[in-house]
C-alpha atoms as a PDB file:
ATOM      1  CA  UNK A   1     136.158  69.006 140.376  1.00  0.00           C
ATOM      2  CA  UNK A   2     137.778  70.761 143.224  1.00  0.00           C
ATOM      3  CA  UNK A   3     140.951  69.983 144.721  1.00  0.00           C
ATOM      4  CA  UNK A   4     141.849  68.023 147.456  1.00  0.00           C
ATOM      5  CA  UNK A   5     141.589  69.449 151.088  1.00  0.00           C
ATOM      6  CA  UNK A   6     144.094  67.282 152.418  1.00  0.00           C
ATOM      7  CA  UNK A   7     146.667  68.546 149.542  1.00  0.00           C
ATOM      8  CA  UNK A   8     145.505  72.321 150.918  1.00  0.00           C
ATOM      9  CA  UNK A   9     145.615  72.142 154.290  1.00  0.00           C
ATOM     10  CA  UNK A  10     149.117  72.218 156.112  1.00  0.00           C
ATOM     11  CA  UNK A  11     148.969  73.670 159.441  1.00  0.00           C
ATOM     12  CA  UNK A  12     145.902  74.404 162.506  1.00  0.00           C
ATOM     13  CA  UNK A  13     146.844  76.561 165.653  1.00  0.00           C
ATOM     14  CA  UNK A  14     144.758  76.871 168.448  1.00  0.00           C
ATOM     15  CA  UNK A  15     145.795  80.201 170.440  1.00  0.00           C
ATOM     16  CA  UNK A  16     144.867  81.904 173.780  1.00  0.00           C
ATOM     17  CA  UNK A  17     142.950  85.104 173.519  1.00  0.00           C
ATOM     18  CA  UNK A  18     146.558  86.446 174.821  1.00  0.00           C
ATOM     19  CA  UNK A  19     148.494  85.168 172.252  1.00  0.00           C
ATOM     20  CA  UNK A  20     149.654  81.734 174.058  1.00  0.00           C
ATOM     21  CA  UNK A  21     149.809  78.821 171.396  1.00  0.00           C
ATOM     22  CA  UNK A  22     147.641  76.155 172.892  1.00  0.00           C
ATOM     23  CA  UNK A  23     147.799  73.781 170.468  1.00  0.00           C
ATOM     24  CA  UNK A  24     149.071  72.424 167.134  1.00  0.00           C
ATOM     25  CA  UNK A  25     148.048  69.965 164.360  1.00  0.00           C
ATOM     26  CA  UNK A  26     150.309  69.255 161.183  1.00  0.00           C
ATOM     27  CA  UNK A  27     148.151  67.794 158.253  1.00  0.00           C
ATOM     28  CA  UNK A  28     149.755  65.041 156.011  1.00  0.00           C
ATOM     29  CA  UNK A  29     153.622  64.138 157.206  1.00  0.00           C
ATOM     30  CA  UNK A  30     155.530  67.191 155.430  1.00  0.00           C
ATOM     31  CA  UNK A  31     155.891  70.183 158.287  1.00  0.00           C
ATOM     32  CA  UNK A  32     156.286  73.580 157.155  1.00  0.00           C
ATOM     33  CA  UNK A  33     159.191  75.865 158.238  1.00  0.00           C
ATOM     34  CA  UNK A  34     159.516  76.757 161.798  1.00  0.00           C
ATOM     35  CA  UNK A  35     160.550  80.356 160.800  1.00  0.00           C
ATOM     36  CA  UNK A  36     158.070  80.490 158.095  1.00  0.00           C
ATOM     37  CA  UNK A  37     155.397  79.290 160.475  1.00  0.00           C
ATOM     38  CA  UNK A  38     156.675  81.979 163.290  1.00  0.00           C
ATOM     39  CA  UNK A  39     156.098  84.885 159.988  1.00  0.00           C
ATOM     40  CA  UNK A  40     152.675  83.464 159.518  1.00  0.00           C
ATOM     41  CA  UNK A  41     151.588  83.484 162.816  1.00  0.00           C
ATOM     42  CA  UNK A  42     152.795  86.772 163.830  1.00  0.00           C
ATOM     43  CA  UNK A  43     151.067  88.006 160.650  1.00  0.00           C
ATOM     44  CA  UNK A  44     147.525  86.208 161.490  1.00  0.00           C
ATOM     45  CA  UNK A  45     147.540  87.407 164.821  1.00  0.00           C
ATOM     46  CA  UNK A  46     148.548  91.048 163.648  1.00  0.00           C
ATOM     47  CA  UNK A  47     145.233  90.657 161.317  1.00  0.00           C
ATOM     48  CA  UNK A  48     143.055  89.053 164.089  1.00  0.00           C
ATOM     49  CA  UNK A  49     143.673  92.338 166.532  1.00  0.00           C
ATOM     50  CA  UNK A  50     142.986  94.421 163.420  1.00  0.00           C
ATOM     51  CA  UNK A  51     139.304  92.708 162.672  1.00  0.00           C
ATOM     52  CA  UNK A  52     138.799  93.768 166.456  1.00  0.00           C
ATOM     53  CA  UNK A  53     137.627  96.903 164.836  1.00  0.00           C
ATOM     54  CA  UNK A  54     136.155  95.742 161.537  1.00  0.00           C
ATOM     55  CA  UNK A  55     132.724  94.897 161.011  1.00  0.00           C
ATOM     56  CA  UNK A  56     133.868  92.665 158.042  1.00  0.00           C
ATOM     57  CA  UNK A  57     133.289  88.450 159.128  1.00  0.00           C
ATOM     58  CA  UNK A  58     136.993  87.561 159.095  1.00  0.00           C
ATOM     59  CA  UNK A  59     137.737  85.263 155.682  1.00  0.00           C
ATOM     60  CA  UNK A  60     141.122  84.463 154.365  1.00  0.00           C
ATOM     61  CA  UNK A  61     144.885  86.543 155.057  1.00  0.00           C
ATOM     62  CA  UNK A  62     146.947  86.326 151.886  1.00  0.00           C
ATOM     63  CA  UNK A  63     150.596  86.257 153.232  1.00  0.00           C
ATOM     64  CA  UNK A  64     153.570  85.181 152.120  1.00  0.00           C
ATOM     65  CA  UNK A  65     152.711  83.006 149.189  1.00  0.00           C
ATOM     66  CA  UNK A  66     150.437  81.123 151.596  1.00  0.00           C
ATOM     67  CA  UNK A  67     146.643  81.486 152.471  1.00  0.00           C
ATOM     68  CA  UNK A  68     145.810  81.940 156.404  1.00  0.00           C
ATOM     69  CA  UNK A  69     142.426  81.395 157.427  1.00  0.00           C
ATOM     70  CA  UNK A  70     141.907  83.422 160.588  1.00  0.00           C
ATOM     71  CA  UNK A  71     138.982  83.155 162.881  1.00  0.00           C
ATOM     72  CA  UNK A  72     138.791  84.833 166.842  1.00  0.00           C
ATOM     73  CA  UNK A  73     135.861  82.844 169.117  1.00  0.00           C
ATOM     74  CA  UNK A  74     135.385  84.209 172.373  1.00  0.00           C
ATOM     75  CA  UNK A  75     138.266  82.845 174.231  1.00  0.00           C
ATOM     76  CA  UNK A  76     140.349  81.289 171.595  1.00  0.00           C
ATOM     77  CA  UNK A  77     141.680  82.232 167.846  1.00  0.00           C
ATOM     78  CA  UNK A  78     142.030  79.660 165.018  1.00  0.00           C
ATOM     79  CA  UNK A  79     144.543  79.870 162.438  1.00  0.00           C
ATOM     80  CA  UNK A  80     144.643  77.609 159.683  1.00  0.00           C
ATOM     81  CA  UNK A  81     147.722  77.412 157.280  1.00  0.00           C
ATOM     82  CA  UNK A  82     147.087  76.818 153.792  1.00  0.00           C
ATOM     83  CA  UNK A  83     149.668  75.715 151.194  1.00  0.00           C
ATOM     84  CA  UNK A  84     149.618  78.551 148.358  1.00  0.00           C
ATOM     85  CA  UNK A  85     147.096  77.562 146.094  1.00  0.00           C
ATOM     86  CA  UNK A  86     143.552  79.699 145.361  1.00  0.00           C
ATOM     87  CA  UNK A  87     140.864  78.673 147.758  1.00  0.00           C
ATOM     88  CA  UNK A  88     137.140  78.359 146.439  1.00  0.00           C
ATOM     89  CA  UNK A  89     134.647  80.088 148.463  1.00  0.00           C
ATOM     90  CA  UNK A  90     132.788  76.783 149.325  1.00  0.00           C
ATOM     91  CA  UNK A  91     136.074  75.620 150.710  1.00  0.00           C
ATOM     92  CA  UNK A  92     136.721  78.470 153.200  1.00  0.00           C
ATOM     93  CA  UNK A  93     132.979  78.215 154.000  1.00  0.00           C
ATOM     94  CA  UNK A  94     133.448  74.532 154.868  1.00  0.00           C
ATOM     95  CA  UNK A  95     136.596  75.252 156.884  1.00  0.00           C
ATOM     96  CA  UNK A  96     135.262  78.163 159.072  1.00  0.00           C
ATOM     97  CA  UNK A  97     132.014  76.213 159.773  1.00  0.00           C
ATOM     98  CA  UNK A  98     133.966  72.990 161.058  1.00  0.00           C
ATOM     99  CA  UNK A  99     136.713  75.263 162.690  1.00  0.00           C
ATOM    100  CA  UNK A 100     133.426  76.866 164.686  1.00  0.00           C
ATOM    101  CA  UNK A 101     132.158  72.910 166.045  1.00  0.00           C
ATOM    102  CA  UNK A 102     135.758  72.354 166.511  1.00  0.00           C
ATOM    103  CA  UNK A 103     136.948  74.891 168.892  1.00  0.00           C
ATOM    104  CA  UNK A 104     133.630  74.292 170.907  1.00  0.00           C
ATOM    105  CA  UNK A 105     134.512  70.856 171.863  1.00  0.00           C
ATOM    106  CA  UNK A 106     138.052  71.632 172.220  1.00  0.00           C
ATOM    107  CA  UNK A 107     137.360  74.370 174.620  1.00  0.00           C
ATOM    108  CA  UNK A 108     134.712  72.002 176.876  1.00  0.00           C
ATOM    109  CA  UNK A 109     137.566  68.953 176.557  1.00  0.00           C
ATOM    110  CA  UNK A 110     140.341  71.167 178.218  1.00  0.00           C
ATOM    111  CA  UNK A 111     138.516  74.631 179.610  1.00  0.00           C
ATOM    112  CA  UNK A 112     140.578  73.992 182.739  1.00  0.00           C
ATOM    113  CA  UNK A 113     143.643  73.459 181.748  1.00  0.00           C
ATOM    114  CA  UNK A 114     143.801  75.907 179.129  1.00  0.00           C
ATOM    115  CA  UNK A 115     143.010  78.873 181.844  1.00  0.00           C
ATOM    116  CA  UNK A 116     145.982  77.462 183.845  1.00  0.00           C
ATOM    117  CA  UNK A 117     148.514  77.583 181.289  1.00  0.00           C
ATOM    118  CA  UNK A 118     151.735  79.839 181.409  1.00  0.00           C
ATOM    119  CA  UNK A 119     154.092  80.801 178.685  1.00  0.00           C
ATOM    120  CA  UNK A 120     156.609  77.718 179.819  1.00  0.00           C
ATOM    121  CA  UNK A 121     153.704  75.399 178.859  1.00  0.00           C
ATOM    122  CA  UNK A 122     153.341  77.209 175.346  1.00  0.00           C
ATOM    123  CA  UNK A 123     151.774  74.260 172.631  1.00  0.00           C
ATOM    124  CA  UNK A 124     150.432  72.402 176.015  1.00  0.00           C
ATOM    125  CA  UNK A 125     151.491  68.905 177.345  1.00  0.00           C
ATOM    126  CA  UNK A 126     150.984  66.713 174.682  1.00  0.00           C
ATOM    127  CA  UNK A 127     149.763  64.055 177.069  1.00  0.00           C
ATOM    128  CA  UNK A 128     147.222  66.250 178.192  1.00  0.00           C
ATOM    129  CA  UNK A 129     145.742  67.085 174.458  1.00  0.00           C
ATOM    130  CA  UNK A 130     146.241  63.741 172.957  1.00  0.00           C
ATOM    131  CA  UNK A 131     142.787  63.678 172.611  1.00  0.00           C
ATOM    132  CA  UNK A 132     142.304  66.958 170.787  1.00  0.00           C
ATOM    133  CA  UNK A 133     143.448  64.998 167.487  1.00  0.00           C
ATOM    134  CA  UNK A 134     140.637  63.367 167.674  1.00  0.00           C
ATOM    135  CA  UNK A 135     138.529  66.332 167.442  1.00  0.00           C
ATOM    136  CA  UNK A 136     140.416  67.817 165.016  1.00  0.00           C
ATOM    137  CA  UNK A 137     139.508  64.223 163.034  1.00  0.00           C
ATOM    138  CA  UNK A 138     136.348  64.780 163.739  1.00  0.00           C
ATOM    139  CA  UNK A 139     135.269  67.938 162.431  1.00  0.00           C
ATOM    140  CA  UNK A 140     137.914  68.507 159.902  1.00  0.00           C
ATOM    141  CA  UNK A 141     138.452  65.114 158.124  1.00  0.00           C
ATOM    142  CA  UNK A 142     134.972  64.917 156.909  1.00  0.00           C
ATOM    143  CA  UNK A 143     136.153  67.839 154.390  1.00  0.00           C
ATOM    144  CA  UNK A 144     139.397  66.544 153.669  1.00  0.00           C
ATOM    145  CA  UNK A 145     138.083  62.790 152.432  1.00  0.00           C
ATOM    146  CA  UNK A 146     134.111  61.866 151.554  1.00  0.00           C
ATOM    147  CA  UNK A 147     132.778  58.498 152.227  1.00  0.00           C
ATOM    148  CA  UNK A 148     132.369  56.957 148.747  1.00  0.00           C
ATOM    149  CA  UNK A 149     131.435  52.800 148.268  1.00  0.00           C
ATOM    150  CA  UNK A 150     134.191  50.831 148.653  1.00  0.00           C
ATOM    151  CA  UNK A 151     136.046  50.151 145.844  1.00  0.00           C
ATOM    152  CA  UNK A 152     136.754  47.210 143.774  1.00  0.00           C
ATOM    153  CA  UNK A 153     140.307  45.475 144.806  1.00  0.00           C
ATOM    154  CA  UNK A 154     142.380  46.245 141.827  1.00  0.00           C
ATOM    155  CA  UNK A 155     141.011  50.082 142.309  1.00  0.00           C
ATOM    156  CA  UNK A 156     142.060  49.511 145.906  1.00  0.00           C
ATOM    157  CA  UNK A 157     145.544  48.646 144.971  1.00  0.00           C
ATOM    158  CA  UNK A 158     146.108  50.548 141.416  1.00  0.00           C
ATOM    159  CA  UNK A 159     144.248  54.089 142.929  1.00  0.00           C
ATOM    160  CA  UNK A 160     145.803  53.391 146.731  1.00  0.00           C
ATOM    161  CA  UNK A 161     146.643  56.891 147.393  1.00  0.00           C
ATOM    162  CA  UNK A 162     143.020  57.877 146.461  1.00  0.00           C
ATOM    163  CA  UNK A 163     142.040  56.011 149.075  1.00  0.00           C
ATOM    164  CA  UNK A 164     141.713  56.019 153.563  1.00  0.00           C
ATOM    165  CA  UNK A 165     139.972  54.247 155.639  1.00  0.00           C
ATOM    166  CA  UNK A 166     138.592  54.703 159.089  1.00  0.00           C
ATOM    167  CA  UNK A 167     136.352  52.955 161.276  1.00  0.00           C
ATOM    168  CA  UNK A 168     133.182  54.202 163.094  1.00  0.00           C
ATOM    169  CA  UNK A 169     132.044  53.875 166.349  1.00  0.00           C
ATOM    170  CA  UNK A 170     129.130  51.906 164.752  1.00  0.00           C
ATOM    171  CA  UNK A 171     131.966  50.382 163.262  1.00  0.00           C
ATOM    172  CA  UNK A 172     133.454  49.063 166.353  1.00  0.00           C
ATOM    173  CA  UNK A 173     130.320  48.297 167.871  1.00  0.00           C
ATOM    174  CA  UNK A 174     129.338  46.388 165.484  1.00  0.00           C
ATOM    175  CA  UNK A 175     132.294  44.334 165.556  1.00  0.00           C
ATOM    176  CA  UNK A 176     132.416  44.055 169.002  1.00  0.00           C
ATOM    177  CA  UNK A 177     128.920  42.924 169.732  1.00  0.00           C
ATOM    178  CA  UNK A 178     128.790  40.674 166.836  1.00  0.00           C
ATOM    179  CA  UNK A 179     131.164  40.069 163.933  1.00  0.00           C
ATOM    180  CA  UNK A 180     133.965  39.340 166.415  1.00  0.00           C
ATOM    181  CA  UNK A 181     131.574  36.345 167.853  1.00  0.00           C
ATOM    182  CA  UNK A 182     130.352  35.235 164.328  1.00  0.00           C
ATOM    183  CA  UNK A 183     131.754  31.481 162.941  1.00  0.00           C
ATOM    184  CA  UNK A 184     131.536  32.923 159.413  1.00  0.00           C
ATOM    185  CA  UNK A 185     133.600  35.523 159.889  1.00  0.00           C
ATOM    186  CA  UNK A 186     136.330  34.016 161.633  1.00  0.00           C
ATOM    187  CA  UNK A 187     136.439  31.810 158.395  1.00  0.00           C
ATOM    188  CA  UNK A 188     136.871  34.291 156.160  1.00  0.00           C
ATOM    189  CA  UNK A 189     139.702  35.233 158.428  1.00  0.00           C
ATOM    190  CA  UNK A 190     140.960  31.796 158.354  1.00  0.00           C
ATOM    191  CA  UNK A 191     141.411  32.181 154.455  1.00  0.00           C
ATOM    192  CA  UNK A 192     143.605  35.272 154.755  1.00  0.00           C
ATOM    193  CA  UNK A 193     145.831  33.695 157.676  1.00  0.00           C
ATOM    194  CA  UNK A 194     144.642  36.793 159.731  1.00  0.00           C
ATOM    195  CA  UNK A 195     144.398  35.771 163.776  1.00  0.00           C
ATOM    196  CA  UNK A 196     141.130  37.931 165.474  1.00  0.00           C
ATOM    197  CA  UNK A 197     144.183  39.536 167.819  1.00  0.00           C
ATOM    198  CA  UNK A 198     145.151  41.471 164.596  1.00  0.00           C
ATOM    199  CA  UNK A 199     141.056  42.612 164.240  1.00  0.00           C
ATOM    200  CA  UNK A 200     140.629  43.415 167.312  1.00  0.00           C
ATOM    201  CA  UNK A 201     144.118  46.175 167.141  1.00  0.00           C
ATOM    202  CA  UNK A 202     143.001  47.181 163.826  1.00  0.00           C
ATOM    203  CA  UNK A 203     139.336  48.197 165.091  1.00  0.00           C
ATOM    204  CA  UNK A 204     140.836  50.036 167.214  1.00  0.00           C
ATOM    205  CA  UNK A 205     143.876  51.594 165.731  1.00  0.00           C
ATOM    206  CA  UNK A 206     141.412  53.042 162.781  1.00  0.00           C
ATOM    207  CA  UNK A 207     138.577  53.946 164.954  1.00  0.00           C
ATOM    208  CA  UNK A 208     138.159  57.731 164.574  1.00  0.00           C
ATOM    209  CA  UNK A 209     141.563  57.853 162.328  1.00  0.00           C
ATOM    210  CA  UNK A 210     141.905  57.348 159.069  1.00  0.00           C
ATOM    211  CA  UNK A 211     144.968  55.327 157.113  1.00  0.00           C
ATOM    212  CA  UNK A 212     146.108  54.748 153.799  1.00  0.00           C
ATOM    213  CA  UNK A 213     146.528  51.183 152.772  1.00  0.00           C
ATOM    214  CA  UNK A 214     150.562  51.851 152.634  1.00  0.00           C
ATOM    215  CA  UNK A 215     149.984  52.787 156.483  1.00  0.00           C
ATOM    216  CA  UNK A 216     147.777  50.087 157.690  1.00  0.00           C
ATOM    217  CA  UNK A 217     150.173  47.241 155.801  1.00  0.00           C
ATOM    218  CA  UNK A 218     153.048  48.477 157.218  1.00  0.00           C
ATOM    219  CA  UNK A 219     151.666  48.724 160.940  1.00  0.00           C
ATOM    220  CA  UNK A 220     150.467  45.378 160.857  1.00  0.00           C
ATOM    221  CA  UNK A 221     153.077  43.949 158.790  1.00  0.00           C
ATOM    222  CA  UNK A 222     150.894  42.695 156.356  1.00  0.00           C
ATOM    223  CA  UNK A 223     150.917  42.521 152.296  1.00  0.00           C
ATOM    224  CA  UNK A 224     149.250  45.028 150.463  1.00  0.00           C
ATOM    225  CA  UNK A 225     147.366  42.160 148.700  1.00  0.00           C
ATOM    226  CA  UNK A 226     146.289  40.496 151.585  1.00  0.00           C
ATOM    227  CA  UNK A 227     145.282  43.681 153.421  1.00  0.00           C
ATOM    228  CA  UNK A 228     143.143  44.838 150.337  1.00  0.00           C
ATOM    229  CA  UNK A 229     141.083  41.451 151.144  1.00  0.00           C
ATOM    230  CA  UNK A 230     141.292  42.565 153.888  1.00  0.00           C
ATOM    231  CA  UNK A 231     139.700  45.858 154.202  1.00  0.00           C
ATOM    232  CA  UNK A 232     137.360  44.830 151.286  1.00  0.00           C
ATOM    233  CA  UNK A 233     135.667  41.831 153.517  1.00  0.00           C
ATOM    234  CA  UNK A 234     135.455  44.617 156.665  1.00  0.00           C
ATOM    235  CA  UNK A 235     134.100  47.024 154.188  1.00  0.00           C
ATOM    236  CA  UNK A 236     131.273  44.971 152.304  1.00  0.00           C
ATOM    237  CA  UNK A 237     130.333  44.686 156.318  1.00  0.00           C
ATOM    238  CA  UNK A 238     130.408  48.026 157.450  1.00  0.00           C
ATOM    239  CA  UNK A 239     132.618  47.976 159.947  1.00  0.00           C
ATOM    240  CA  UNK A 240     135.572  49.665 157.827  1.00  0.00           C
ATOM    241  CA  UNK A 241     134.452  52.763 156.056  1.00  0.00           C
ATOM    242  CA  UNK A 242     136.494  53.970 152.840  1.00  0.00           C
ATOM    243  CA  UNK A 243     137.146  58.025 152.255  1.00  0.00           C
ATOM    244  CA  UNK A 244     138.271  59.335 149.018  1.00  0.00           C
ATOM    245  CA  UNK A 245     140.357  62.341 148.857  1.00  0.00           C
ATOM    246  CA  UNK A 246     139.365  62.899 144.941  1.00  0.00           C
ATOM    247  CA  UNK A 247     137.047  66.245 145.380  1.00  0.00           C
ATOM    248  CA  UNK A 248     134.563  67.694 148.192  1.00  0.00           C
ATOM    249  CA  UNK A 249     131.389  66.628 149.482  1.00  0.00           C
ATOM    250  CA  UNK A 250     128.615  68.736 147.927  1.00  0.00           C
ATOM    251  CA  UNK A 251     126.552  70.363 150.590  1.00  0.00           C
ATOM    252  CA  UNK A 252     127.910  73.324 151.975  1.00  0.00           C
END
């Protein structure tokens, strides 16, 4: 079974056509070395003006102990930092086709902005691309964790790092619209202690992110027991869904 993408992955740029760093995205909670990082990029960049001339499709940049996965789109480059372990073909595939989708929604989101940006706004106002990370989310964290059934609660609590959850649009609107309204489900609330306030800021603080069950406890100051209940009762309902970070989805 193949790795992990989440325990690959460690760094996404998104750079100007003239070398201006637009944007950046740190997967997991471990960054990488500023001056490493500075080596890397100078190197991808140094490899992206070189393709220029190739007629090879760009792949992967072997540098440093680390793999860089380099891509140039019309107006913007991609570089992907990877921690130094052999990628599979399938997984660079995967990468390049969700880095494509990615940097065409990030480029409609902020095509404005990003053509009036100078080299004192280098990495952008963070204000102003706060909603990049949820692109990046979207098109990247359906390679890093695969929906699987929700597990049983002592795999919930004895596998935990195996484990994320996120919730859906659907999600939401489904709890919105009805579950939020519905007498039974307020009593199975009731049984846990849980107040609908707490639902209604969990709905929202998952929706489109994913957290481990370490992450969501802490946040809402709940036990890990209780909040494996929890996510179990909003899971068997659809309106949590539960990712697995053990392998890759199948289709390319």
């Amino acid at each position: 079974m193949s790795e992990s993408m989440e325990n690959i992955l460690e760094e996404l740029f998104i750079v100007r056509d003239d070398g201006l760093k637009v944007f950046h995205y740190t997967f997991g909670k471990e960054k990488s070395d500023p001056g490493t990082i500075s080596r890397l990029l100078s190197a991808a960049e140094a490899f992206l003006e070189e393709a220029l001339t190739s007629s090879e499709p760009l792949r992967l940049l072997d540098v440093q102990d680390k793999n860089v996965i380099a891509e140039r789109f019309d107006r913007l480059q991609v570089i992907v930092i990877c921690k130094a372990k052999p990628l599979e073909f399938s997984q660079v595939v995967q990468i390049r086709k969700a880095l494509a989708s990615l940097v065409e929604e990030f480029e409609t989101l902020f095509y404005d902005y990003i053509e009036k940006m100078d080299e004192s706004e280098e990495l952008g106002d963070l204000t102003s691309f706060h909603p990049a990370r949820e692109t990046v989310f979207k098109w990247l964290e359906p390679i890093l964790y695969r929906k699987v059934p929700s597990p049983a609660i002592r795999t919930m609590i004895t596998s935990q790092n195996l484990y994320k959850y996120t919730v859906t649009d659907e999600g939401l609107n489904a709890y919105e619209r009805f579950y939020s309204k519905s007498k039974s489900f307020h009593m199975s609330l009731s049984r846990l202690n849980i107040p609908l306030s707490t639902i209604d800021e969990m709905m929202k603080t998952l929706n489109k992110k994913s957290h481990t069950l370490h992450e969501i406890s802490e946040a809402f100051s709940i036990d890990k027991k209780t909040m494996v209940e929890l996510l179990h009762h909003l899971a068997m309902r659809d309106m949590v869904i539960t990712l697995s970070s053990e392998g890759l989805p199948t289709s390319p």
